[in-house]
N, C-alpha and C. Protein backbone atom coordinates (compact mmCIF):
# COMPACT_ATOMS: atom_id res chain seq x y z
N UNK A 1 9.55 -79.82 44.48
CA UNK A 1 8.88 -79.05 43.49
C UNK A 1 9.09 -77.56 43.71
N UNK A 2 9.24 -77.38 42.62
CA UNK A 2 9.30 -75.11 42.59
C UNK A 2 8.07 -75.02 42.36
N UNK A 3 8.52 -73.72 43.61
CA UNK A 3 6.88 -73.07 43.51
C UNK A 3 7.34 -71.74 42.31
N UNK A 4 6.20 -71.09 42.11
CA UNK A 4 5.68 -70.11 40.62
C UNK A 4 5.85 -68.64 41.62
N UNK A 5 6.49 -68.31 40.92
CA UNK A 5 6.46 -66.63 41.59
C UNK A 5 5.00 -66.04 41.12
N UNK A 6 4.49 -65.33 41.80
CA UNK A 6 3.66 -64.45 42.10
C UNK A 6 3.69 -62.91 41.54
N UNK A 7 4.90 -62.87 41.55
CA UNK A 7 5.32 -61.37 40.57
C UNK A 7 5.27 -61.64 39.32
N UNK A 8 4.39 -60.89 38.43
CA UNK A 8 4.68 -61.12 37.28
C UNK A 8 5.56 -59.30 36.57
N UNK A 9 5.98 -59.73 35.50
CA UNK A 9 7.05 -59.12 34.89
C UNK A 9 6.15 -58.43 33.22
N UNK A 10 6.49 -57.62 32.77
CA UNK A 10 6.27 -56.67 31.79
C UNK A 10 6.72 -57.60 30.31
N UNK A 11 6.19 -57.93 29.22
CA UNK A 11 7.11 -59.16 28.57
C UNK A 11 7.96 -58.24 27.86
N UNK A 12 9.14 -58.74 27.52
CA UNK A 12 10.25 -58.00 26.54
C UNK A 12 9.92 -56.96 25.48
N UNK A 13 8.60 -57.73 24.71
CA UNK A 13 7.91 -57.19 23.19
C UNK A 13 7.35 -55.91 23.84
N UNK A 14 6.54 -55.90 24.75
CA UNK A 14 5.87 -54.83 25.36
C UNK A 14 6.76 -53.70 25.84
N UNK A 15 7.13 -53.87 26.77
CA UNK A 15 8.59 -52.84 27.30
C UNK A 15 9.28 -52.03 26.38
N UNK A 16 9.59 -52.72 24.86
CA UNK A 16 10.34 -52.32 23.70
C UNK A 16 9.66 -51.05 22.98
N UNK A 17 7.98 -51.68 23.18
CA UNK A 17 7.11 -50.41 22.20
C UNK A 17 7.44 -49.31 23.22
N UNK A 18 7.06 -50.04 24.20
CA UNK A 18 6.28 -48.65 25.72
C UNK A 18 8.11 -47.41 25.23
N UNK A 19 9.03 -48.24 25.20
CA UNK A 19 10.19 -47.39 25.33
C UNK A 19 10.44 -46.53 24.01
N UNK A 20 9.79 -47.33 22.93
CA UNK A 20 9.78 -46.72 21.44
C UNK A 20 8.77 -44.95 21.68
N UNK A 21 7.66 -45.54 22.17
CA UNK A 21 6.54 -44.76 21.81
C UNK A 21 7.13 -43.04 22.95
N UNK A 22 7.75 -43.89 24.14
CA UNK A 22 7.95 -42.96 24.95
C UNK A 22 9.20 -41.81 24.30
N UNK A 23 10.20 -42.28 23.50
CA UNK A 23 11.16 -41.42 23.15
C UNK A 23 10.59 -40.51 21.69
N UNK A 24 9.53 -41.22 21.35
CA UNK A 24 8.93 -40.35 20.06
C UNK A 24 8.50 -39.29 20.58
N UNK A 25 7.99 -39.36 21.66
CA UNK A 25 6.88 -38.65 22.43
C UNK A 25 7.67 -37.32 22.50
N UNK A 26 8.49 -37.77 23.52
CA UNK A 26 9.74 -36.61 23.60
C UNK A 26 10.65 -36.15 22.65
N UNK A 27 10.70 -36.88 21.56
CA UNK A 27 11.01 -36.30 20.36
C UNK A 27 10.08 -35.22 19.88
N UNK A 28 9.06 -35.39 19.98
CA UNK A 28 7.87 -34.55 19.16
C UNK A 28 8.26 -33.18 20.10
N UNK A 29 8.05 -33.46 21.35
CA UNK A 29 7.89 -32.12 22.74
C UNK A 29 9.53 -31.09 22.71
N UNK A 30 10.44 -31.98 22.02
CA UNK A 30 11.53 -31.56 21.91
C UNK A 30 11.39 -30.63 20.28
N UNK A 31 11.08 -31.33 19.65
CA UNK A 31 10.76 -30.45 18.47
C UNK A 31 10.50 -29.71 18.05
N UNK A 32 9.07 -29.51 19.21
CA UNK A 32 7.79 -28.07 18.92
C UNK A 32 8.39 -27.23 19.66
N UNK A 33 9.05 -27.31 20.71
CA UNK A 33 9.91 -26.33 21.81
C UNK A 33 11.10 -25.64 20.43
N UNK A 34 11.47 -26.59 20.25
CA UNK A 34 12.61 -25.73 19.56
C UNK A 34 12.24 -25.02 18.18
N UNK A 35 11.63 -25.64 17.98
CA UNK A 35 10.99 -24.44 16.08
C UNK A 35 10.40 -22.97 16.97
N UNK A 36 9.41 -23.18 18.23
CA UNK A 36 8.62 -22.29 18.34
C UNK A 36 9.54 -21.15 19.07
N UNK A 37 10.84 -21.90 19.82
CA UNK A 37 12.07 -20.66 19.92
C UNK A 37 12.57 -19.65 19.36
N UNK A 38 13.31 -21.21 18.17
CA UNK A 38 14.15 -20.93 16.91
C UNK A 38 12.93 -19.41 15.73
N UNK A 39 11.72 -20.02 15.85
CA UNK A 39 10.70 -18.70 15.18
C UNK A 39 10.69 -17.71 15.61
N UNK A 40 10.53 -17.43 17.17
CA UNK A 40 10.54 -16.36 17.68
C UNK A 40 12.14 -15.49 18.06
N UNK A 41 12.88 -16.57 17.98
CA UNK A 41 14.30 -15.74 17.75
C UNK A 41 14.68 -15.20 16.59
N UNK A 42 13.90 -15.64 15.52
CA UNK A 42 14.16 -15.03 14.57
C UNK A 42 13.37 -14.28 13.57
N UNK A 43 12.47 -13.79 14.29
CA UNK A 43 11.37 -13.28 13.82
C UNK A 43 11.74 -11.69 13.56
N UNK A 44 11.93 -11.65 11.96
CA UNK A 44 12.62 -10.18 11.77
C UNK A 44 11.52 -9.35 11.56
N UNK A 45 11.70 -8.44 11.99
CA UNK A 45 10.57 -6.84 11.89
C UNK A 45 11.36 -5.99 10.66
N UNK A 46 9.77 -6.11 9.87
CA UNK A 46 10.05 -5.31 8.64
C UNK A 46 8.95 -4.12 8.84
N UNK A 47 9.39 -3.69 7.58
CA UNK A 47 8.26 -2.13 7.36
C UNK A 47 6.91 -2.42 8.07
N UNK A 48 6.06 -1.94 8.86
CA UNK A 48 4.83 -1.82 9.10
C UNK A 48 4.04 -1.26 8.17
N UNK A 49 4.49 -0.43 7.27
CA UNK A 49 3.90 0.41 6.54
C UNK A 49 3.29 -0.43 5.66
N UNK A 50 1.99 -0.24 4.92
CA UNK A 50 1.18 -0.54 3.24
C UNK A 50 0.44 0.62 2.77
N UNK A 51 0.98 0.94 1.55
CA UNK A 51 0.82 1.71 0.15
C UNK A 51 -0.24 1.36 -0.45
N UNK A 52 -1.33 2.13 -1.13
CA UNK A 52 -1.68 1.69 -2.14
C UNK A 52 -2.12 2.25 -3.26
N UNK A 53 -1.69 2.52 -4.36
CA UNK A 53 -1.72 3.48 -5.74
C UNK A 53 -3.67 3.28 -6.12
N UNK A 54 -4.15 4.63 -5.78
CA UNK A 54 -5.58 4.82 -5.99
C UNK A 54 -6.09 5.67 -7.31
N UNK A 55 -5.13 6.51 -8.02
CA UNK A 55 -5.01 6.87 -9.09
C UNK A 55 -3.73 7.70 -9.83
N UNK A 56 -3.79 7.76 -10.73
CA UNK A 56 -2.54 8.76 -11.00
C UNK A 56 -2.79 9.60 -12.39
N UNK A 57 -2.98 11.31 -12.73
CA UNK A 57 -2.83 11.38 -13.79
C UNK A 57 -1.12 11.49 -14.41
N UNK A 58 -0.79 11.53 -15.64
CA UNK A 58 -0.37 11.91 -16.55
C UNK A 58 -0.64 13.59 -17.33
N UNK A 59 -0.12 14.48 -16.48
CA UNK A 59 -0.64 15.70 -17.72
C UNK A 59 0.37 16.09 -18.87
N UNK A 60 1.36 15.94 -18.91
CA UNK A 60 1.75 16.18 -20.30
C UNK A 60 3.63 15.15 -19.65
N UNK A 61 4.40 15.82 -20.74
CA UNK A 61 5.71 14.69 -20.84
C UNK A 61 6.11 14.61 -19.40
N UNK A 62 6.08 15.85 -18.84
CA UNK A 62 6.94 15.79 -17.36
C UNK A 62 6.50 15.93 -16.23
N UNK A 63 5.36 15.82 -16.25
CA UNK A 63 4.12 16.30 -15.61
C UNK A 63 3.27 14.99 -14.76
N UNK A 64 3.22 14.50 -13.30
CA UNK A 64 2.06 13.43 -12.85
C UNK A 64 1.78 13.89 -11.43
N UNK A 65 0.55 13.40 -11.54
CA UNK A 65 0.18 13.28 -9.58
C UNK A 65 -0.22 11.72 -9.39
N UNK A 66 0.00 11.45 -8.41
CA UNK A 66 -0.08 10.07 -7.73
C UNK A 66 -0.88 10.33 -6.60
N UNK A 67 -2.27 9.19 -6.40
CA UNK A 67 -3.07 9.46 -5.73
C UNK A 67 -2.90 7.92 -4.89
N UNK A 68 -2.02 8.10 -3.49
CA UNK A 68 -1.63 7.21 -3.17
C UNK A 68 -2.11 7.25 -1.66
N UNK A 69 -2.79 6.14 -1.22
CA UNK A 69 -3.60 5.50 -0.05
C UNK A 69 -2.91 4.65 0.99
N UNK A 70 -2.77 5.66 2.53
CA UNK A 70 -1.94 4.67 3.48
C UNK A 70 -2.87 3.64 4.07
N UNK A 71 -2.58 2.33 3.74
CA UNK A 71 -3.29 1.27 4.19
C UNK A 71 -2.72 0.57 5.48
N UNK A 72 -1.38 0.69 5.60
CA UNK A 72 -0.97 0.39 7.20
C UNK A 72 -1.91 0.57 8.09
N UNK A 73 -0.50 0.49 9.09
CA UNK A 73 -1.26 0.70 10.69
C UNK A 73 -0.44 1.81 11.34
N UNK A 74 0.59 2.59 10.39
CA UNK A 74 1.46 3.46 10.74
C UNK A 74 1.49 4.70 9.52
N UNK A 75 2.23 5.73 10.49
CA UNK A 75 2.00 6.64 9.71
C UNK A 75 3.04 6.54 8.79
N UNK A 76 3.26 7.25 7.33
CA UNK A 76 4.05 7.26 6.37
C UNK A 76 4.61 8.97 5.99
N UNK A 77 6.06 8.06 5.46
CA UNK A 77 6.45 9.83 4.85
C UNK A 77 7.53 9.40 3.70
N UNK A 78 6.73 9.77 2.18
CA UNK A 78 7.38 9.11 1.32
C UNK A 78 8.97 10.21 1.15
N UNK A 79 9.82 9.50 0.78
CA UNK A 79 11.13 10.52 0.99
C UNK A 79 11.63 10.13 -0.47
N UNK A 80 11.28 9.14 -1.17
CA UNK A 80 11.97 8.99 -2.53
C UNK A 80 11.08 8.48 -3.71
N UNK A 81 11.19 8.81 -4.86
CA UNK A 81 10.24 8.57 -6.08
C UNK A 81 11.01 7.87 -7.12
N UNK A 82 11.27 6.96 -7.60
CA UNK A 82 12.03 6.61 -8.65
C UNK A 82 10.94 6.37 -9.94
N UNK A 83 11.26 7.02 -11.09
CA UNK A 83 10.71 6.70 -12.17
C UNK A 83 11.42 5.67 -13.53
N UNK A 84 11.07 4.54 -13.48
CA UNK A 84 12.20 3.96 -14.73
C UNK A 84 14.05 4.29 -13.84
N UNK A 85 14.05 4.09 -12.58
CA UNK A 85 15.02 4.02 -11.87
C UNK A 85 15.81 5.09 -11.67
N UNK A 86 14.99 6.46 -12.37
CA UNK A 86 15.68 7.65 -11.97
C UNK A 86 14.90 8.02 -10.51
N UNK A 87 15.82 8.74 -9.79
CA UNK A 87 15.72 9.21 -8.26
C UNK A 87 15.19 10.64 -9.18
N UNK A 88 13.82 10.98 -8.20
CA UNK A 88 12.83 12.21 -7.95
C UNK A 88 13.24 12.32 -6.41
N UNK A 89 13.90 13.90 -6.25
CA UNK A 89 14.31 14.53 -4.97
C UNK A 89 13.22 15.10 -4.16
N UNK A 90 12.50 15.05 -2.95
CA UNK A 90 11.31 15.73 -1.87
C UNK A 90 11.78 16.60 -2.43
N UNK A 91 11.15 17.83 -3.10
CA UNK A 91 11.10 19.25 -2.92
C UNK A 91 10.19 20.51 -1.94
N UNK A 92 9.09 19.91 -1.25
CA UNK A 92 8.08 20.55 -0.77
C UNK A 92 7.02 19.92 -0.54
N UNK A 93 5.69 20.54 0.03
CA UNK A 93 4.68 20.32 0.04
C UNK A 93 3.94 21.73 -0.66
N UNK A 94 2.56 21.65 -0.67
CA UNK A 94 2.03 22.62 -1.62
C UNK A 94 0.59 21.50 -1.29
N UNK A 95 -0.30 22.74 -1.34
CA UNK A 95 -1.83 22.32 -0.38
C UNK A 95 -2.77 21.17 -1.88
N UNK A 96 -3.29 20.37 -1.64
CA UNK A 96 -3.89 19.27 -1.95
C UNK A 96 -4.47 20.11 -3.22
N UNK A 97 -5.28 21.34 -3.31
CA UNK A 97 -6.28 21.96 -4.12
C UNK A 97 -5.20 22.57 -5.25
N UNK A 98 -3.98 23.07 -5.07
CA UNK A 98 -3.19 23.17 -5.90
C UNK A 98 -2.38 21.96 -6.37
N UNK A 99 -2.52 21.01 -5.85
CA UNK A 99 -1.92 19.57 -6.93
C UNK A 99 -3.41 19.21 -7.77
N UNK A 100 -4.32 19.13 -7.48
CA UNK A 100 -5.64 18.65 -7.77
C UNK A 100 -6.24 19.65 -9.21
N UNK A 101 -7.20 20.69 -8.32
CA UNK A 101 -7.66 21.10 -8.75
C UNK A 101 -7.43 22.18 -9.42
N UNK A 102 -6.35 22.72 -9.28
CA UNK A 102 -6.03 24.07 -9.80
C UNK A 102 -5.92 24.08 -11.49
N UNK A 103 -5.99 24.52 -12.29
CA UNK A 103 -6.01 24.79 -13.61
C UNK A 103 -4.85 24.44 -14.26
N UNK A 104 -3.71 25.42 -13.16
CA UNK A 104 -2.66 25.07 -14.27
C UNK A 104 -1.88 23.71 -13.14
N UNK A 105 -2.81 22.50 -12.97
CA UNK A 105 -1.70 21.10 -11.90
C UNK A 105 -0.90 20.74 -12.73
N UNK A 106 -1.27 20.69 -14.56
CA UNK A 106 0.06 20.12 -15.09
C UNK A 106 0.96 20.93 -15.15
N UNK A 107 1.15 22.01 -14.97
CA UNK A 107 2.50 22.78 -15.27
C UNK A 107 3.09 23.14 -14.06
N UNK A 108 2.06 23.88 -12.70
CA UNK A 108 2.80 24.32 -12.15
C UNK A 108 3.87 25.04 -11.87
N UNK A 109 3.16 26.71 -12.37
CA UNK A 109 4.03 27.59 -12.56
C UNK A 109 5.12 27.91 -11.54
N UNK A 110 6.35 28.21 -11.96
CA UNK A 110 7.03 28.09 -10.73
C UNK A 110 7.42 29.69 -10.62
N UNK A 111 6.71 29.85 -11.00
CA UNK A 111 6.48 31.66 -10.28
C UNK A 111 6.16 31.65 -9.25
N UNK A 112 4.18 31.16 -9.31
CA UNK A 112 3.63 31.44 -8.32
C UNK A 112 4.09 30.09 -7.24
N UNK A 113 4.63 29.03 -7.69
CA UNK A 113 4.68 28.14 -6.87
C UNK A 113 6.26 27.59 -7.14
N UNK A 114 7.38 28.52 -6.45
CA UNK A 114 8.92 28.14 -6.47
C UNK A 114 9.24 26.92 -6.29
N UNK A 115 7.92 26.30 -5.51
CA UNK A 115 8.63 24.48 -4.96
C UNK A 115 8.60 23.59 -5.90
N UNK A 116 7.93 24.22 -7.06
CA UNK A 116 7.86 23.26 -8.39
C UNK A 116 9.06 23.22 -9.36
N UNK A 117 10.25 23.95 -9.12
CA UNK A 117 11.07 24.35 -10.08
C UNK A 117 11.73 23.40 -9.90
N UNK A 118 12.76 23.23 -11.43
CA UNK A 118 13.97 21.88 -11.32
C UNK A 118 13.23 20.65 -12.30
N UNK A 119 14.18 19.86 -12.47
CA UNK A 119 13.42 18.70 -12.80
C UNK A 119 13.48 17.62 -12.21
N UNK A 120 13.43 16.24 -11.97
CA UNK A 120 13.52 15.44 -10.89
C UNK A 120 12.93 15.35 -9.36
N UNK A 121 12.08 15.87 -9.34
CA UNK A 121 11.54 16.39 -7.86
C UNK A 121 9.95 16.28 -7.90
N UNK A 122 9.86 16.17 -6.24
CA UNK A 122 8.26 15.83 -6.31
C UNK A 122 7.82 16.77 -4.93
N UNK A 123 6.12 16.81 -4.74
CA UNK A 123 6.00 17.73 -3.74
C UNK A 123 4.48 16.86 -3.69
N UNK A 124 4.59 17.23 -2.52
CA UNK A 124 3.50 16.45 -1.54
C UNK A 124 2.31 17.26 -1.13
N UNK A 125 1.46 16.74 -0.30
CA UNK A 125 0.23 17.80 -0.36
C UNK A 125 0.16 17.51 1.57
N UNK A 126 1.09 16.68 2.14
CA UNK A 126 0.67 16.59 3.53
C UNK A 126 1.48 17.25 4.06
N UNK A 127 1.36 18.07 5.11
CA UNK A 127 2.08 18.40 5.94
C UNK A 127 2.80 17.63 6.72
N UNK A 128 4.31 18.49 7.92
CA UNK A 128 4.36 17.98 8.82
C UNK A 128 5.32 16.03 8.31
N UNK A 129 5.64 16.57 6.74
CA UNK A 129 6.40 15.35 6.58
C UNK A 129 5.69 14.13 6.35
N UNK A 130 4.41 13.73 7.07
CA UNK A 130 3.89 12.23 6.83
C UNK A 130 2.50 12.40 6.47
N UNK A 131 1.83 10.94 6.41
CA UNK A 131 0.31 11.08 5.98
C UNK A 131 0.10 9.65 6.69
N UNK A 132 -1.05 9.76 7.10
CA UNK A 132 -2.01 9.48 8.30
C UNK A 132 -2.20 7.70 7.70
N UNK A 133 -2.50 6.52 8.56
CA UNK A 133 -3.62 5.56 8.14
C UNK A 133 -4.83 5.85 7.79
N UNK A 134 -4.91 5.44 6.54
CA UNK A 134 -6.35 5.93 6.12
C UNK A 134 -6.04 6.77 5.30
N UNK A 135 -4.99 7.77 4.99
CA UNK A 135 -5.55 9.39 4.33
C UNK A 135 -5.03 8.71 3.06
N UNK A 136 -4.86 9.99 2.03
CA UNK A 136 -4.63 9.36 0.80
C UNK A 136 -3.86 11.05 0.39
N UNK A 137 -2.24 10.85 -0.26
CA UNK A 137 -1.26 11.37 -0.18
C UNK A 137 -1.72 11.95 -1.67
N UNK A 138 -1.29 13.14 -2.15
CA UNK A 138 -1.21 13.69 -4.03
C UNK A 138 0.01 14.29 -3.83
N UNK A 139 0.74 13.94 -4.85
CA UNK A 139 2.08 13.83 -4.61
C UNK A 139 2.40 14.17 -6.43
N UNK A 140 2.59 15.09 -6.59
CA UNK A 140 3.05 15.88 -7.73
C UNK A 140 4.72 15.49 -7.90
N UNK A 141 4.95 15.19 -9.52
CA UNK A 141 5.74 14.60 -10.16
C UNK A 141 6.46 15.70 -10.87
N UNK A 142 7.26 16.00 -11.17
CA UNK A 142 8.19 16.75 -12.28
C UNK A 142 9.41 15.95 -12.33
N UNK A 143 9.07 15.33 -13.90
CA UNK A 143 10.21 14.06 -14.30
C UNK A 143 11.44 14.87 -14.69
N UNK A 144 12.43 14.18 -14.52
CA UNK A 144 13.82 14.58 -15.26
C UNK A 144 13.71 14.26 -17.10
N UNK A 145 13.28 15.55 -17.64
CA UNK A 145 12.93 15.03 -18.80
C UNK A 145 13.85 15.37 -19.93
N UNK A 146 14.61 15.28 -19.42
CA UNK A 146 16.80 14.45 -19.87
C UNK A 146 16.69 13.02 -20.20
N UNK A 147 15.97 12.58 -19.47
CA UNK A 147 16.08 10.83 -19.43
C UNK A 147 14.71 10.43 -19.55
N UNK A 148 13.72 11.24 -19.28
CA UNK A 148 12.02 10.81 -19.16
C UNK A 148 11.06 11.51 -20.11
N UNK A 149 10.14 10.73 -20.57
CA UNK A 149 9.11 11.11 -21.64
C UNK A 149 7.38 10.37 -20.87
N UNK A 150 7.53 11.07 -19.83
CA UNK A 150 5.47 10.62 -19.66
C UNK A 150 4.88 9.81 -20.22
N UNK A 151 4.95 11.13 -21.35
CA UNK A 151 3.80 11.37 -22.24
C UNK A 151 4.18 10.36 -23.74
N UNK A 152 4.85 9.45 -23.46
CA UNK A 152 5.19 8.91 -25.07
C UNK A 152 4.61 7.21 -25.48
N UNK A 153 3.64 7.06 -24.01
CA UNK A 153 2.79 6.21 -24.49
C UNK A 153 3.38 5.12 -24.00
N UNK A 154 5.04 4.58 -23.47
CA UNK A 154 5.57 3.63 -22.77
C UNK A 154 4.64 3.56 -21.42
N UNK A 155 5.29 2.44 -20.77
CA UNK A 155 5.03 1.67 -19.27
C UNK A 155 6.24 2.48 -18.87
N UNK A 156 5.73 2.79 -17.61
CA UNK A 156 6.75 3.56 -16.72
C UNK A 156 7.40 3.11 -15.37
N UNK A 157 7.92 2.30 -14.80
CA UNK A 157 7.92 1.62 -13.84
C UNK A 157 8.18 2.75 -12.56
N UNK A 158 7.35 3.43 -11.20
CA UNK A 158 7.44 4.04 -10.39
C UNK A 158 7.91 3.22 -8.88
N UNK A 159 8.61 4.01 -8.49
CA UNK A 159 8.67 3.41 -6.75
C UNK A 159 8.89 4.48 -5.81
N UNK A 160 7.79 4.04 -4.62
CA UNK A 160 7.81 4.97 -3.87
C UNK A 160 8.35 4.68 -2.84
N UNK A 161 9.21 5.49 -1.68
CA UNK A 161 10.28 4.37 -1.19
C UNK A 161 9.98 5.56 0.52
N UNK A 162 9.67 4.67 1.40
CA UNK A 162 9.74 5.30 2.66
C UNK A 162 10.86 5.13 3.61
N UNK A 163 11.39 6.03 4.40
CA UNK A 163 12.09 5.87 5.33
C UNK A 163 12.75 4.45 6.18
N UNK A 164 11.07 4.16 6.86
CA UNK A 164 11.02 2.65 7.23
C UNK A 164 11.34 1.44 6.65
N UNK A 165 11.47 1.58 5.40
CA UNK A 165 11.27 1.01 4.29
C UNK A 165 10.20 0.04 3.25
N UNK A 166 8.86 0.48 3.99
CA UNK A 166 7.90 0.64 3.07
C UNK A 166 8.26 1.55 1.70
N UNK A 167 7.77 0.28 0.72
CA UNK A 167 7.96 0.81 -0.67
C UNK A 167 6.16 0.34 -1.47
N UNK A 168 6.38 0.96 -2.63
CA UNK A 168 5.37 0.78 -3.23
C UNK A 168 5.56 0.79 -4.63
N UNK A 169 6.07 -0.34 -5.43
CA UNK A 169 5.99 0.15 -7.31
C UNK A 169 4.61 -0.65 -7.72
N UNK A 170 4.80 0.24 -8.87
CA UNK A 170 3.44 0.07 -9.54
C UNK A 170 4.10 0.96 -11.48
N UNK A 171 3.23 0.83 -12.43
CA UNK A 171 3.61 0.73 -13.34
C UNK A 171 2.34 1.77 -13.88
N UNK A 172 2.87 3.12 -15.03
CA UNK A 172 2.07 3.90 -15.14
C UNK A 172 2.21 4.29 -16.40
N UNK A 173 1.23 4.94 -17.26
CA UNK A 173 1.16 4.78 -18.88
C UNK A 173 0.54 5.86 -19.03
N UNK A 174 0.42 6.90 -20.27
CA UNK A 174 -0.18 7.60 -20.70
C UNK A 174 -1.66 7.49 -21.04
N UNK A 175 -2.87 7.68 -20.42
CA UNK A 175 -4.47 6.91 -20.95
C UNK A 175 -4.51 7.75 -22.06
């Protein structure tokens, strides 16, 4: 008579899952490793910068200020204005109370104030090139009014275009 072994053995059916479940396993660990690489290898750095249009008048055809709010986490320095896809050139800065408040903001005599002359060009109220997180930029408009009409009651499509390449359009109308 045979005697019965004493060792017992793993049955076939069992062994099959244990080997199934085990290569999923490592499928999964293989998976999350590689997306969370593949993400961080390719994780492109864009503008830090955010814009945000807080008001704007309209004073006559060629004539706007833009009352525009740095919401980033970095500082900003707008370098280009496009109106309806014409390029507005930096011409200057010129102090906040003369874009604002001064009497004559829609015209901007360019007697007393030379940085206003030309058409196509804009002038800023910050010094020093940029404006702060948090501050809020007035940024005087003189349209190329060859190709531009303000004042004629259309949608105007604006973009404000930074260095970094923070941009900001927004769309502006005669009230």
């Amino acid at each position: 008579m045979m005697e019965k072994s004493q060792n017992k053995a793993v049955s076939p059916v069992i062994a099959t899952i244990l080997l199934i479940v085990i290569a999923v396993a490592t499928a999964i660990v293989v998976y999350t490793w590689a997306m969370a690489f593949v993400g961080s290898a390719t994780t492109a750095t864009g503008p830090g910068g955010q814009m945000q249009l807080d008001d704007y008048r309209i004073w006559n055809s060629e004539n706007a200020t833009f009352f525009v709010r740095n919401t980033g986490g970095v500082t900003l320095n707008i370098t280009q204005i496009y109106i309806d896809g014409v390029l507005h050139e930096y011409n200057g800065t010129l102090l906040k109370e003369d874009l604002l408040n001064n009497a004559t903001a829609g015209t901007l005599n360019a007697t007393v104030y030379p940085e206003a002359t030309g058409n196509g060009i804009f002038l800023v109220n910050y010094t020093a090139g940029s404006f702060d997180p948090g501050e809020v930029a007035y940024i005087f408009v003189r349209a190329d009014t060859s190709t531009l009409n303000l004042a004629d009651g259309k949608a105007h499509t604006v973009q404000l275009v930074c260095p970094d390449g923070t941009t900001l359009a927004f769309s502006i109308r005669k009230k």
